[in-house]
N, C-alpha and C. Protein backbone atom coordinates (compact mmCIF):
# COMPACT_ATOMS: atom_id res chain seq x y z
N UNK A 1 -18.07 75.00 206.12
CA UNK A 1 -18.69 73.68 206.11
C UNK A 1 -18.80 73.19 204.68
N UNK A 2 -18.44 71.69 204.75
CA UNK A 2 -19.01 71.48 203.30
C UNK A 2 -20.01 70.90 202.97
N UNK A 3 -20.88 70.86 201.34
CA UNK A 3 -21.91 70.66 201.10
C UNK A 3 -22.50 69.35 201.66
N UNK A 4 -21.21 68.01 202.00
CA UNK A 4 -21.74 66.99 202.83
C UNK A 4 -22.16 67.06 204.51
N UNK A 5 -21.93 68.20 204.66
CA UNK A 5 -21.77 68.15 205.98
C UNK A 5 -23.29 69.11 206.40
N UNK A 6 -23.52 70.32 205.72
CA UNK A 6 -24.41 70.76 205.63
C UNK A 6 -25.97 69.46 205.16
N UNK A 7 -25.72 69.15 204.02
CA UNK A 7 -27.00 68.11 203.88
C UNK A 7 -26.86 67.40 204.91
N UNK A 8 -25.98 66.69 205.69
CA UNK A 8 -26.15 65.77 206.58
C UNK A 8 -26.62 66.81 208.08
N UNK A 9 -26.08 67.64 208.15
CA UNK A 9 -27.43 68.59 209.49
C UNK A 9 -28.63 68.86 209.03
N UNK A 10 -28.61 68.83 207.50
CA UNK A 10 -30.49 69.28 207.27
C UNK A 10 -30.90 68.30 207.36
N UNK A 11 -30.65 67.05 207.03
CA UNK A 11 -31.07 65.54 206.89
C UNK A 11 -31.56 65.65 208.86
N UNK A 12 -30.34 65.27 209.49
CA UNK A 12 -30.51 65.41 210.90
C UNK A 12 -31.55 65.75 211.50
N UNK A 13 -31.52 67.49 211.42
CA UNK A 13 -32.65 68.45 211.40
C UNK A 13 -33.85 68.16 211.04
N UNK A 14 -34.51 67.45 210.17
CA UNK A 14 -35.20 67.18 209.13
C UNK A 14 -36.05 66.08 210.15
N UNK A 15 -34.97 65.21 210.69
CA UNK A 15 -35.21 63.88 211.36
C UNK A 15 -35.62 64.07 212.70
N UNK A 16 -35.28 65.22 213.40
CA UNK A 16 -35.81 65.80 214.72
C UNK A 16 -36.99 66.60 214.53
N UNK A 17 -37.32 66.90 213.56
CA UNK A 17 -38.27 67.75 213.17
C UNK A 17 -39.83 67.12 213.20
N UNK A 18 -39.78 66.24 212.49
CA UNK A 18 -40.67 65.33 211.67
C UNK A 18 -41.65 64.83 212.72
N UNK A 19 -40.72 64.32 213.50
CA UNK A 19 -42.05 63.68 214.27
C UNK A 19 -42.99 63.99 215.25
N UNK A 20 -42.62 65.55 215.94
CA UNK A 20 -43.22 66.67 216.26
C UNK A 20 -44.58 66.95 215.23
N UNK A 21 -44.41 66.86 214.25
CA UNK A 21 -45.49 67.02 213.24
C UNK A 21 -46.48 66.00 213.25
N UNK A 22 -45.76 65.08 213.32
CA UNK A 22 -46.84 63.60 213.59
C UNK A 22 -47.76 63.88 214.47
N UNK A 23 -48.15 64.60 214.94
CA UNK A 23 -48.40 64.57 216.59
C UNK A 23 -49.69 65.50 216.75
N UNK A 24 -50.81 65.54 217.29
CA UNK A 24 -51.21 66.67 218.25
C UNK A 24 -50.79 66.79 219.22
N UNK A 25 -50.01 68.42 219.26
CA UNK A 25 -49.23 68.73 220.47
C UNK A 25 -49.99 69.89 220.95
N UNK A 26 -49.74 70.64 222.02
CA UNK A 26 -49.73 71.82 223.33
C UNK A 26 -48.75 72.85 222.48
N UNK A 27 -48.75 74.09 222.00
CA UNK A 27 -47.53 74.67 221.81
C UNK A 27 -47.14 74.94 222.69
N UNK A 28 -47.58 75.40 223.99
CA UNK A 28 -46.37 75.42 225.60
C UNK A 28 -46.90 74.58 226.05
N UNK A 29 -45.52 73.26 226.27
CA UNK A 29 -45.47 72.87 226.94
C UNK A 29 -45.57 72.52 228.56
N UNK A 30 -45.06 73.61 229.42
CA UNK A 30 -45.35 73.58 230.67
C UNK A 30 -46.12 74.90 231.04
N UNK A 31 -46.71 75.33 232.38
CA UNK A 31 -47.05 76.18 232.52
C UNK A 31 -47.40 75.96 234.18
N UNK A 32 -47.00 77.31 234.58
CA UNK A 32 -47.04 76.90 236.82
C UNK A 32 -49.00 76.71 237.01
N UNK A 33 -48.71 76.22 238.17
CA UNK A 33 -49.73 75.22 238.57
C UNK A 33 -50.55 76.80 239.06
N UNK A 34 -52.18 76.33 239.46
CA UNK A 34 -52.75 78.12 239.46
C UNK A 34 -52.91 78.69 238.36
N UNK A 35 -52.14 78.80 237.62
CA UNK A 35 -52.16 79.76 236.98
C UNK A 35 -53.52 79.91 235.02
N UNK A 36 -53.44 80.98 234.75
CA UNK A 36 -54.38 80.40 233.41
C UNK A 36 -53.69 80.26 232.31
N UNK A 37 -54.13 79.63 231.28
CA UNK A 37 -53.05 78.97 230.42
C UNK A 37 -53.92 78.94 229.20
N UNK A 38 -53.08 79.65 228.29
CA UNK A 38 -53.84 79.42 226.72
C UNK A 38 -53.28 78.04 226.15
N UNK A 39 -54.19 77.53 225.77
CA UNK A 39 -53.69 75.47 225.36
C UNK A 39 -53.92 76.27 223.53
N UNK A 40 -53.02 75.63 223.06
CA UNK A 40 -52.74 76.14 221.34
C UNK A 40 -52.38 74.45 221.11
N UNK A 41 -54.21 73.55 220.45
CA UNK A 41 -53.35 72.45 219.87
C UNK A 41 -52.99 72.61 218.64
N UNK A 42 -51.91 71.55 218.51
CA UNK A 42 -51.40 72.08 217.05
C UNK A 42 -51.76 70.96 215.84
N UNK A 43 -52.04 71.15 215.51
CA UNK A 43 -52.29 69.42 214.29
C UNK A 43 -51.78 70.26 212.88
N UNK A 44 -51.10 69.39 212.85
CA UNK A 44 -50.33 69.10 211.50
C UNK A 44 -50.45 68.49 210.19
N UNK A 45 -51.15 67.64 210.38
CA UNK A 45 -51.36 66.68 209.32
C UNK A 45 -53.51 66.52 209.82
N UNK A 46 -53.51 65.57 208.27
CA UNK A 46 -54.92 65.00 208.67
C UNK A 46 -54.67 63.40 209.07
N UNK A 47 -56.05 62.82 208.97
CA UNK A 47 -55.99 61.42 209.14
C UNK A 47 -55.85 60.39 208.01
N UNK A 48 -54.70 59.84 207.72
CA UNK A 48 -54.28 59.01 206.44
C UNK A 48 -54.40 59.69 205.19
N UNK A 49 -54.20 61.09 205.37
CA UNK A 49 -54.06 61.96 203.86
C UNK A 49 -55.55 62.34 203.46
N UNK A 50 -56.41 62.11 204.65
CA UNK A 50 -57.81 62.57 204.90
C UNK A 50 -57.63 63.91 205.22
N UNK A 51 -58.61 65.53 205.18
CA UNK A 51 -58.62 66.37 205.49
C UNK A 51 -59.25 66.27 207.06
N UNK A 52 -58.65 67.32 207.80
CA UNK A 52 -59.51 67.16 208.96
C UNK A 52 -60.53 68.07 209.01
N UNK A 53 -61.90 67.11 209.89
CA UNK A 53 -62.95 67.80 209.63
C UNK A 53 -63.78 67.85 211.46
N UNK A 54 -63.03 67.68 212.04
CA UNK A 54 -63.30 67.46 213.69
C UNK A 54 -62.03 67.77 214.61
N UNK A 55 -62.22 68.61 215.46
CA UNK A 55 -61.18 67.98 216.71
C UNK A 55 -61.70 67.96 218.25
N UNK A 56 -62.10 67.03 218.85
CA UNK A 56 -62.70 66.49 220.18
C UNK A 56 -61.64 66.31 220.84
N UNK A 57 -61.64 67.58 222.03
CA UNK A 57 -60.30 67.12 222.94
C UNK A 57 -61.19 67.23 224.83
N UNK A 58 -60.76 66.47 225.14
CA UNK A 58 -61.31 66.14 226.59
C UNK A 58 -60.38 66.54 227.61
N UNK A 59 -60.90 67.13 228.57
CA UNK A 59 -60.13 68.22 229.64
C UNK A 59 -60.08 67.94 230.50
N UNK A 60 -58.88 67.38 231.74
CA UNK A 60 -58.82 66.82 232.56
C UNK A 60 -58.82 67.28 233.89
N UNK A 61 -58.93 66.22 234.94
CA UNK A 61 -59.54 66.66 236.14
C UNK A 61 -58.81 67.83 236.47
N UNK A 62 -59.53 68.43 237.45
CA UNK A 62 -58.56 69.74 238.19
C UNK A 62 -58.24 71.01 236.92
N UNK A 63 -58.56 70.89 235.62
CA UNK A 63 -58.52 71.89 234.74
C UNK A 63 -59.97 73.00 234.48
N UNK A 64 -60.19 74.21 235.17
CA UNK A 64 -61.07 74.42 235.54
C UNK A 64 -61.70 75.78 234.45
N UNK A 65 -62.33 76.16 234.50
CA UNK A 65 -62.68 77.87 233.70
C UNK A 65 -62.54 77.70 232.03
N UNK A 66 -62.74 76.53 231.61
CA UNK A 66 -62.50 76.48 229.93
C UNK A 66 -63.30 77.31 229.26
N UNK A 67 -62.63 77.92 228.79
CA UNK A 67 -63.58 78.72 227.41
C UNK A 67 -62.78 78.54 226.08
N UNK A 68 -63.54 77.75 225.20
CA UNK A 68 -62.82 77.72 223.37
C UNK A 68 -62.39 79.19 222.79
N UNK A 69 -61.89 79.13 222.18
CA UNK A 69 -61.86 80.33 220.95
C UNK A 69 -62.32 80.13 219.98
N UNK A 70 -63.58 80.98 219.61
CA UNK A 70 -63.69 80.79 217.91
C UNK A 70 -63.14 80.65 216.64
N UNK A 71 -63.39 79.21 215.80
CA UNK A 71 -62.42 79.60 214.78
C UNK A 71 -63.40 79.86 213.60
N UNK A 72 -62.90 81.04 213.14
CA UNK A 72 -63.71 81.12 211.29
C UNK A 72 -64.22 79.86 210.81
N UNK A 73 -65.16 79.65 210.18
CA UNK A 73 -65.73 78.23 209.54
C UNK A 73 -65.79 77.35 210.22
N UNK A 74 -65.78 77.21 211.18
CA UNK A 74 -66.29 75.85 212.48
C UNK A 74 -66.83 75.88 213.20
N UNK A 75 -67.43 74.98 213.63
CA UNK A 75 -68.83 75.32 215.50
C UNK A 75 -67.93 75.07 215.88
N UNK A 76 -68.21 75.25 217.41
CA UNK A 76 -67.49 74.69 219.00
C UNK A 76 -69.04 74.55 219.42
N UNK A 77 -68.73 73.22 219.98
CA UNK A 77 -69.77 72.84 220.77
C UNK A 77 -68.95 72.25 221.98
N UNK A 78 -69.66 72.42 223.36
CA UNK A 78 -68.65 71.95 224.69
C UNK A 78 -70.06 71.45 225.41
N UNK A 79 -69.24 70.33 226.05
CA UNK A 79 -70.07 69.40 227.02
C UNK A 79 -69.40 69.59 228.56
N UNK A 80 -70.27 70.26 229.53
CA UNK A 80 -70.49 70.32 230.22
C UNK A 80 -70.12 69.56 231.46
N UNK A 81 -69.75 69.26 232.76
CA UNK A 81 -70.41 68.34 233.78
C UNK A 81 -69.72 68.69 234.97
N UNK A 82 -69.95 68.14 236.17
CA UNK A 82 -69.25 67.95 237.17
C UNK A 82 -68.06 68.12 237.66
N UNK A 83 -67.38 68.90 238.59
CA UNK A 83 -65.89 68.79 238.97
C UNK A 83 -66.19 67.77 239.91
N UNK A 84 -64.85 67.22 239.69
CA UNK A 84 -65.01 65.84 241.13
C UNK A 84 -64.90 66.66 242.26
N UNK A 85 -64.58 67.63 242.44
CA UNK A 85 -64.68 68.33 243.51
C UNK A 85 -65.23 69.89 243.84
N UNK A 86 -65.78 70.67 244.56
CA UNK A 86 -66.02 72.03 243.93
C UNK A 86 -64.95 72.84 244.00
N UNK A 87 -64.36 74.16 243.72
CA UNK A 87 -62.95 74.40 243.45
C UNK A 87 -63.44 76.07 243.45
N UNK A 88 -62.51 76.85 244.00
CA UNK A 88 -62.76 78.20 244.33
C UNK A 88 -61.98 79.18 243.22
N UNK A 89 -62.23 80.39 242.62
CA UNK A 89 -61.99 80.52 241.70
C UNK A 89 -62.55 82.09 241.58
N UNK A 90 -61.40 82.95 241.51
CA UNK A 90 -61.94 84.45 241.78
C UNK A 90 -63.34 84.67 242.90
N UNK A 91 -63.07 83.99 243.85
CA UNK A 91 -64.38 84.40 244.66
C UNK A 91 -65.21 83.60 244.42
N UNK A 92 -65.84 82.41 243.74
CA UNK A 92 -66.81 81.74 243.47
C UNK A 92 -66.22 80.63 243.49
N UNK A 93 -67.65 79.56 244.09
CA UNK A 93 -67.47 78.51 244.21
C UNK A 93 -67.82 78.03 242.91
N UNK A 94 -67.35 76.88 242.24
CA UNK A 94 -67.51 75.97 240.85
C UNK A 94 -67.69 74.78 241.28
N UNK A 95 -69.04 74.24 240.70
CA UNK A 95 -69.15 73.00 240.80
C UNK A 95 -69.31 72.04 239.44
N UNK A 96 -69.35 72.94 238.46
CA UNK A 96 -69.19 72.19 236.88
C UNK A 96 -68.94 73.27 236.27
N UNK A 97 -68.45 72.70 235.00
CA UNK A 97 -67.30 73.43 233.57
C UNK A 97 -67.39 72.15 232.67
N UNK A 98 -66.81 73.34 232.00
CA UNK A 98 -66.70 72.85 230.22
C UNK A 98 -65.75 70.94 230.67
N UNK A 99 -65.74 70.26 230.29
CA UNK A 99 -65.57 68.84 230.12
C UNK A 99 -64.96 68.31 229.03
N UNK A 100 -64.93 68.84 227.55
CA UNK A 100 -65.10 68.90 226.64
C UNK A 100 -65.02 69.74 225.36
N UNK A 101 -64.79 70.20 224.60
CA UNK A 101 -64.48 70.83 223.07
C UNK A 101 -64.18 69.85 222.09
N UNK A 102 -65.39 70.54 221.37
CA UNK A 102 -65.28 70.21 219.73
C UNK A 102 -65.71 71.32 218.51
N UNK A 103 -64.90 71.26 217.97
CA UNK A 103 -64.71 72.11 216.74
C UNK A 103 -65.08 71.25 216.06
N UNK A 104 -66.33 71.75 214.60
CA UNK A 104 -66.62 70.90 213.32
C UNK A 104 -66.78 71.98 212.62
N UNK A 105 -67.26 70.97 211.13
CA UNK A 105 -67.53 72.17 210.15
C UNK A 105 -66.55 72.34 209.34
N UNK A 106 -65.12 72.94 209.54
CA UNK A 106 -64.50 73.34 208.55
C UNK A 106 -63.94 71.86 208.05
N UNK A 107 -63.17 72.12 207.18
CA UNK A 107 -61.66 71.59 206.50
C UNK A 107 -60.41 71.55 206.31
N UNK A 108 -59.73 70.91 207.52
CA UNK A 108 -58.40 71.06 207.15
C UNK A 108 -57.60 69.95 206.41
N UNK A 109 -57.50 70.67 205.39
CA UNK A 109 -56.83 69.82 204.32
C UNK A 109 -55.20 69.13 204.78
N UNK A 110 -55.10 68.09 204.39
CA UNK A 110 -54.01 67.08 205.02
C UNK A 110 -52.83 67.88 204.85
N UNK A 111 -52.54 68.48 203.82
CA UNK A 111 -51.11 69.37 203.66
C UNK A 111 -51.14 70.82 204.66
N UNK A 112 -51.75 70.67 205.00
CA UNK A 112 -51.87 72.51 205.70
C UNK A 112 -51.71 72.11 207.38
N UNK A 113 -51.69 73.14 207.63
CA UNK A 113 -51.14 72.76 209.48
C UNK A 113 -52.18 74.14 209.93
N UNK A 114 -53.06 73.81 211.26
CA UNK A 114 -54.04 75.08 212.01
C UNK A 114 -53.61 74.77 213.27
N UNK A 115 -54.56 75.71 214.05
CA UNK A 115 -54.11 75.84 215.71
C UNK A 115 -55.71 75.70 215.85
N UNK A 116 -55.84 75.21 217.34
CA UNK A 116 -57.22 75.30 217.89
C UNK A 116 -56.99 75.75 219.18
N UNK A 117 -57.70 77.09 219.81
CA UNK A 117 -57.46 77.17 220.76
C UNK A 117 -58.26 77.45 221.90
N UNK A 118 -57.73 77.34 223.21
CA UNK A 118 -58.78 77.74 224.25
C UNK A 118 -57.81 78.11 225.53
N UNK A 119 -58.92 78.41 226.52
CA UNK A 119 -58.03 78.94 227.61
C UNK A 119 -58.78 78.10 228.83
N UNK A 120 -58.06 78.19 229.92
CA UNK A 120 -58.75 77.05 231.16
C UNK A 120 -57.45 77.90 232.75
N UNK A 121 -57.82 77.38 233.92
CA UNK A 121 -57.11 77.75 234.60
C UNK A 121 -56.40 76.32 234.92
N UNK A 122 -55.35 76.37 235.43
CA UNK A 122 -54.73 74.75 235.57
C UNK A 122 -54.97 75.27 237.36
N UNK A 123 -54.87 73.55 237.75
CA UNK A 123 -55.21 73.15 239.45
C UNK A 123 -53.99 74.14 240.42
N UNK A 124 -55.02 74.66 241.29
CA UNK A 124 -53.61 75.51 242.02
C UNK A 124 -53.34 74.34 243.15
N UNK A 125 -53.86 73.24 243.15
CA UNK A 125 -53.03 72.40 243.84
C UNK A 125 -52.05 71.49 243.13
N UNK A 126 -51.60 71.35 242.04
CA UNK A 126 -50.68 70.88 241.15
C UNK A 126 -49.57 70.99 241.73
N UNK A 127 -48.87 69.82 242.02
CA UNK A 127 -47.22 69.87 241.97
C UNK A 127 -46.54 69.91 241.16
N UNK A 128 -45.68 70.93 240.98
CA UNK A 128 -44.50 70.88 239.74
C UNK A 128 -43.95 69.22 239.52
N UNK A 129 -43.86 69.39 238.46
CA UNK A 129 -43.84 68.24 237.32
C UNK A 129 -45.04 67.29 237.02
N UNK A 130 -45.67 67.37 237.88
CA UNK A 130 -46.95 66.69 237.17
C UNK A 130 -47.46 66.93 236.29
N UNK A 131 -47.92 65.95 234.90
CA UNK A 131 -48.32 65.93 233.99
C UNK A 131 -49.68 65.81 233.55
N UNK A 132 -50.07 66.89 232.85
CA UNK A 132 -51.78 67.19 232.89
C UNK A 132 -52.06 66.46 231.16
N UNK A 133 -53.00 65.53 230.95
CA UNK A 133 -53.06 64.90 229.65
C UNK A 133 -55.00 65.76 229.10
N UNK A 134 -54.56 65.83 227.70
CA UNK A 134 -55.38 66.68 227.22
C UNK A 134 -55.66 65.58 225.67
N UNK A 135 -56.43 64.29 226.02
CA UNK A 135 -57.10 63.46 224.39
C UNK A 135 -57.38 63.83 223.64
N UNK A 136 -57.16 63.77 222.55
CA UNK A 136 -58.02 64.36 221.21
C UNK A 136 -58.12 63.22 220.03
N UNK A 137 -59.19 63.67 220.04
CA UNK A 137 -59.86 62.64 218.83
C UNK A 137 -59.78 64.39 217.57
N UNK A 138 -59.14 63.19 216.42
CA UNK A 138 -58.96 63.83 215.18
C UNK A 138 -59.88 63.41 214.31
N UNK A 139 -61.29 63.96 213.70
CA UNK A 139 -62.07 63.34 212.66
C UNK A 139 -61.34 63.57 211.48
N UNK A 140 -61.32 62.82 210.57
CA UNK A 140 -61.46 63.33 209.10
C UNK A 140 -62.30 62.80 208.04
N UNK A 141 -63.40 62.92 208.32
CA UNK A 141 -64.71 62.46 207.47
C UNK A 141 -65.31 61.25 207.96
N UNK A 142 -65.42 59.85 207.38
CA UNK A 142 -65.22 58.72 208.27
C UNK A 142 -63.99 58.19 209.15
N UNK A 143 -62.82 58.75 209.07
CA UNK A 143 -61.92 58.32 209.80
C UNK A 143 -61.70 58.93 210.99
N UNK A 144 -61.31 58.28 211.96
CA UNK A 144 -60.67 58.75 213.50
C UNK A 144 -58.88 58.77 214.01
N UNK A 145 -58.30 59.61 214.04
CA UNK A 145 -57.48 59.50 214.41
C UNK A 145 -57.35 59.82 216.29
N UNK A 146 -57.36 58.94 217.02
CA UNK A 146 -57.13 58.60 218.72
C UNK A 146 -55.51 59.31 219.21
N UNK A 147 -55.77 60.43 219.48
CA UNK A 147 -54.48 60.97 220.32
C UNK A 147 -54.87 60.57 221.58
N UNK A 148 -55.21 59.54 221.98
CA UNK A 148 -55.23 59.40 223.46
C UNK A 148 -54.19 58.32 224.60
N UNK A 149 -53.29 58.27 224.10
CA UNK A 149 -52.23 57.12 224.44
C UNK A 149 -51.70 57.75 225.58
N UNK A 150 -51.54 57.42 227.16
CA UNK A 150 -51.05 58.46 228.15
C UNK A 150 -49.64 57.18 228.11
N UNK A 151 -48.33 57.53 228.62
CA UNK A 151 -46.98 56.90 228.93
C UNK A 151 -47.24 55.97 230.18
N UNK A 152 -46.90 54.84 230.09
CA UNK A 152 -47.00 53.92 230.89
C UNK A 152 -46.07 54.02 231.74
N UNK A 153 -45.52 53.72 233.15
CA UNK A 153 -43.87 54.45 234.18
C UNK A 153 -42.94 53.40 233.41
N UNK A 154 -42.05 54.72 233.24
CA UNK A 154 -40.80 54.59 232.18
C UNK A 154 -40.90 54.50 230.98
N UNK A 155 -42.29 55.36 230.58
CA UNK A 155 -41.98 55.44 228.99
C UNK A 155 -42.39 57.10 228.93
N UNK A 156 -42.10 57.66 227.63
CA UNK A 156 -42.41 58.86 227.23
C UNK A 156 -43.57 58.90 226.57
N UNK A 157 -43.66 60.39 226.04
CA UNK A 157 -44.86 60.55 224.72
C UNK A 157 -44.02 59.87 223.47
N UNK A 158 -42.77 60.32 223.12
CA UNK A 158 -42.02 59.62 221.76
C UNK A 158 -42.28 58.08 221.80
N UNK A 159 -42.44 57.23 222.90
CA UNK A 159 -42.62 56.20 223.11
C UNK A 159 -43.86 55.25 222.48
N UNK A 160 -45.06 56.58 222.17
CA UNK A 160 -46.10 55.71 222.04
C UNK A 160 -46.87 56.10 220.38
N UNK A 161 -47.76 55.52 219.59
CA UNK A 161 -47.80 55.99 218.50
C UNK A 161 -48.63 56.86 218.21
N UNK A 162 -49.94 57.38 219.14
CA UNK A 162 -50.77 58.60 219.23
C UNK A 162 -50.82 58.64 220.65
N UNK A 163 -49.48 59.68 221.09
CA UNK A 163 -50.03 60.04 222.65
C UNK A 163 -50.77 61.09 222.70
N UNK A 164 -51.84 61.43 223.56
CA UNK A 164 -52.17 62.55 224.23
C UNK A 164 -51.63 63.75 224.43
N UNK A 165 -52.19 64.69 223.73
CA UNK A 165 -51.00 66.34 224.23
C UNK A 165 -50.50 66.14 225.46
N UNK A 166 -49.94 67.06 226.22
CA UNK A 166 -49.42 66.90 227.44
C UNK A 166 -49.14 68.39 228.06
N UNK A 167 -48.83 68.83 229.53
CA UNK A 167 -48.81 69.61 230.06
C UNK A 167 -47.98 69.43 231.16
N UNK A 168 -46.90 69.91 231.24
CA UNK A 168 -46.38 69.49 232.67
C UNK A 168 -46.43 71.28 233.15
N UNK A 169 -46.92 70.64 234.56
CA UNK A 169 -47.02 71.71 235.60
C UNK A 169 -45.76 72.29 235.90
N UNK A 170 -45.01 73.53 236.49
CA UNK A 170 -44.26 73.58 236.94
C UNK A 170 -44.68 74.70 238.44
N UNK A 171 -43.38 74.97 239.13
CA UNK A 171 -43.87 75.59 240.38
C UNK A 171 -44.74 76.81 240.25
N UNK A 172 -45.95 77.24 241.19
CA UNK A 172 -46.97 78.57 240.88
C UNK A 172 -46.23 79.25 240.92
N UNK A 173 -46.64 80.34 240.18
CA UNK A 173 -45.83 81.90 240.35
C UNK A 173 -46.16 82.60 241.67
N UNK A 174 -45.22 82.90 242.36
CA UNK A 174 -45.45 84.24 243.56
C UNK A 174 -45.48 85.54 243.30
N UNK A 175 -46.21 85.88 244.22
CA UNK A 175 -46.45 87.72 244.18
C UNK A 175 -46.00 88.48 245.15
């Protein structure tokens, strides 16, 4: 290969890359319906070259059993409430769960990239391909950055300028 051809795939590369970073994302993407699922958001950046100093992500219906993971230098605080429905779950009935996570306290500085994570069971009534949306509000001191943009029919997440992580269901696993 030659040296034009090489810079022009890193350039390329470079250009597919990038905007993945823009983003609070899910590091897995899909995961079968039922089943429990570690959610790894990823943030990349801060807010306008602000450090981040918050992340508030809201957990959607039918996502049941949340528990955060601790991170070094930050609270988790979780809000609580209601399932719209009650939902069975190793033998027990559930009628409210976590709603909510927020991590404060630390600093993530705009150049550095962290993970926040937690675990939840996804709906064992989920149909494969359905898409589970997971908001997050990004603090960085006084500023807010709104990941909450869901795809309108016929558009994507690339489509919009802060979408919502995302989750697509795929078929439960059998035993």
């Amino acid at each position: 290969m030659t040296i034009k051809t090489l810079t022009l795939a890193g350039a390329l590369f470079l250009g597919l890359a990038l905007p993945a970073l823009a983003h609070i994302t899910l590091e897995t993407s899909e995961a079968p319906a039922g089943s429990t699922y570690k959610a790894v958001l990823r943030v990349g950046h801060g807010c306008e070259g602000k450090a981040t100093t918050g992340i508030r992500v809201q957990i959607p219906d039918g996502v049941i059993a949340v528990k955060p993971m601790p991170k070094p230098g930050w609270t988790i605080e979780t809000t609580t409430g209601a399932y719209a429905e009650p939902v069975q779950l190793w033998g027990e009935t559930l009628t409210e769960g976590v709603r909510e996570i927020t991590w404060r306290g630390g600093e993530l500085p705009d150049a550095w990239y962290d993970e926040f994570v937690f675990r939840a069971h996804l709906p064992d009534g989920g149909v494969p391909g359905q898409m589970l949306y997971f908001p997050v509000l990004q603090e960085c001191g006084d500023t807010v950055t709104r990941w909450i943009d869901l795809p309108a029919e016929g558009q994507s997440a690339e489509d919009l300028e802060e979408p919502a992580p995302s989750l697509m269901l795929t078929a439960p696993v059998t035993q």
